[in-house]
Protein backbone atom coordinates (compact mmCIF):
# COMPACT_ATOMS: atom_id res chain seq x y z
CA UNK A 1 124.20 -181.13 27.10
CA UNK A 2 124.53 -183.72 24.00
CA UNK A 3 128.46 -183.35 22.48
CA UNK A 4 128.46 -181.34 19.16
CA UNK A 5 131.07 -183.25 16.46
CA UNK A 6 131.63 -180.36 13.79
CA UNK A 7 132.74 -181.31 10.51
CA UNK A 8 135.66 -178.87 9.42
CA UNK A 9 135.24 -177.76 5.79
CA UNK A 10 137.69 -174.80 4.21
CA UNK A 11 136.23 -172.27 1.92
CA UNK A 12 137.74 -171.78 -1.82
CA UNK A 13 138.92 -168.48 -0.61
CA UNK A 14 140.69 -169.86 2.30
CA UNK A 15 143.23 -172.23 0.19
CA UNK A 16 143.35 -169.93 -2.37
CA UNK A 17 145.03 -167.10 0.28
CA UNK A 18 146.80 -169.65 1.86
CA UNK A 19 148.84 -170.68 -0.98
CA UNK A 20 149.44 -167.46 -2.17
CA UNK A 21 151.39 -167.24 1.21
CA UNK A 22 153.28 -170.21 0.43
CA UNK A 23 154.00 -169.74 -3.09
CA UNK A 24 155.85 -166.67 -2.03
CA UNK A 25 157.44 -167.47 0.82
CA UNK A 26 158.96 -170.82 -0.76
CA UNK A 27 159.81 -168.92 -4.28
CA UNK A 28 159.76 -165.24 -4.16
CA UNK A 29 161.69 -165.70 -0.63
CA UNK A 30 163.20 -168.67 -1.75
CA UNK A 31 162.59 -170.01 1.75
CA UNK A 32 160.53 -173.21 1.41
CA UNK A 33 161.10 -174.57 4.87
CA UNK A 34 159.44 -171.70 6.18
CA UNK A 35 156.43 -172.76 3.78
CA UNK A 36 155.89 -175.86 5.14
CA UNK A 37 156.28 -174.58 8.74
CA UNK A 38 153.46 -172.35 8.06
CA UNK A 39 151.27 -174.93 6.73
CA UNK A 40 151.60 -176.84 9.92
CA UNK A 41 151.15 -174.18 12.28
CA UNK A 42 147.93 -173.30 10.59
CA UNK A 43 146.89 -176.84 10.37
CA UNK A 44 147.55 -177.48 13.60
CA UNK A 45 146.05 -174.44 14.92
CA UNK A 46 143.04 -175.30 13.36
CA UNK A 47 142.91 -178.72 14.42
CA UNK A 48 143.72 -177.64 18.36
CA UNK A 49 140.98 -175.65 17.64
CA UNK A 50 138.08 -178.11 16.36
CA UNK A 51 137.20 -179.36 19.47
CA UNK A 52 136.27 -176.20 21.17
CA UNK A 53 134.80 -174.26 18.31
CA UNK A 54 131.79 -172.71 20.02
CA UNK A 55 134.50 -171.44 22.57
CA UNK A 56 135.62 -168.82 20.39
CA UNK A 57 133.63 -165.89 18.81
CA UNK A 58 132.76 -165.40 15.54
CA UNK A 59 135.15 -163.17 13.31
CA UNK A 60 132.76 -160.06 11.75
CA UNK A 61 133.89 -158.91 8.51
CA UNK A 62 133.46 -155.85 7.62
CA UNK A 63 132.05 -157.38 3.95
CA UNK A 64 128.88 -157.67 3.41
CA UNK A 65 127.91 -161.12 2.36
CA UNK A 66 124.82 -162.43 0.49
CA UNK A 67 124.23 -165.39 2.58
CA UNK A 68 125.91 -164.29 6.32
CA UNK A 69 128.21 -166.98 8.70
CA UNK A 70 125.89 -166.39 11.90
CA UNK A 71 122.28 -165.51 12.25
CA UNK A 72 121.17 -162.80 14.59
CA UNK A 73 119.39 -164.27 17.18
């Protein structure tokens, strides 16, 4: 079995969200320590989870999407 490298990309959406989440915890909550502890935990989940990515399965949305993450096979 050859070794898969995966290039991580982040969708629009996925920043977008995320900041929201930090904007408010560092200014509404006026907590911006916490901020920046979430953007590490979530970049280092996401980077723990890289190398295993086919290990986990894929999240179904219950959106309908014009162009889906997984094909049916």
């Amino acid at each position: 079995m050859a070794d898969t490298k995966y290039i991580l990309r982040y969708l629009p959406l996925f920043y977008e969200e995320l900041e929201e989440k930090v904007v408010y915890i560092a200014e509404k909550l006026k907590n911006p320590q916490a901020a920046k502890e979430l953007l590490d935990s979530v970049e280092l989940a996401i980077l723990n989870r890289l190398p295993e990515a086919e290990a986990f399965g894929p999240y179904h949305s219950l959106k309908e999407r014009k162009y889906p993450y997984y094909l049916s096979m």
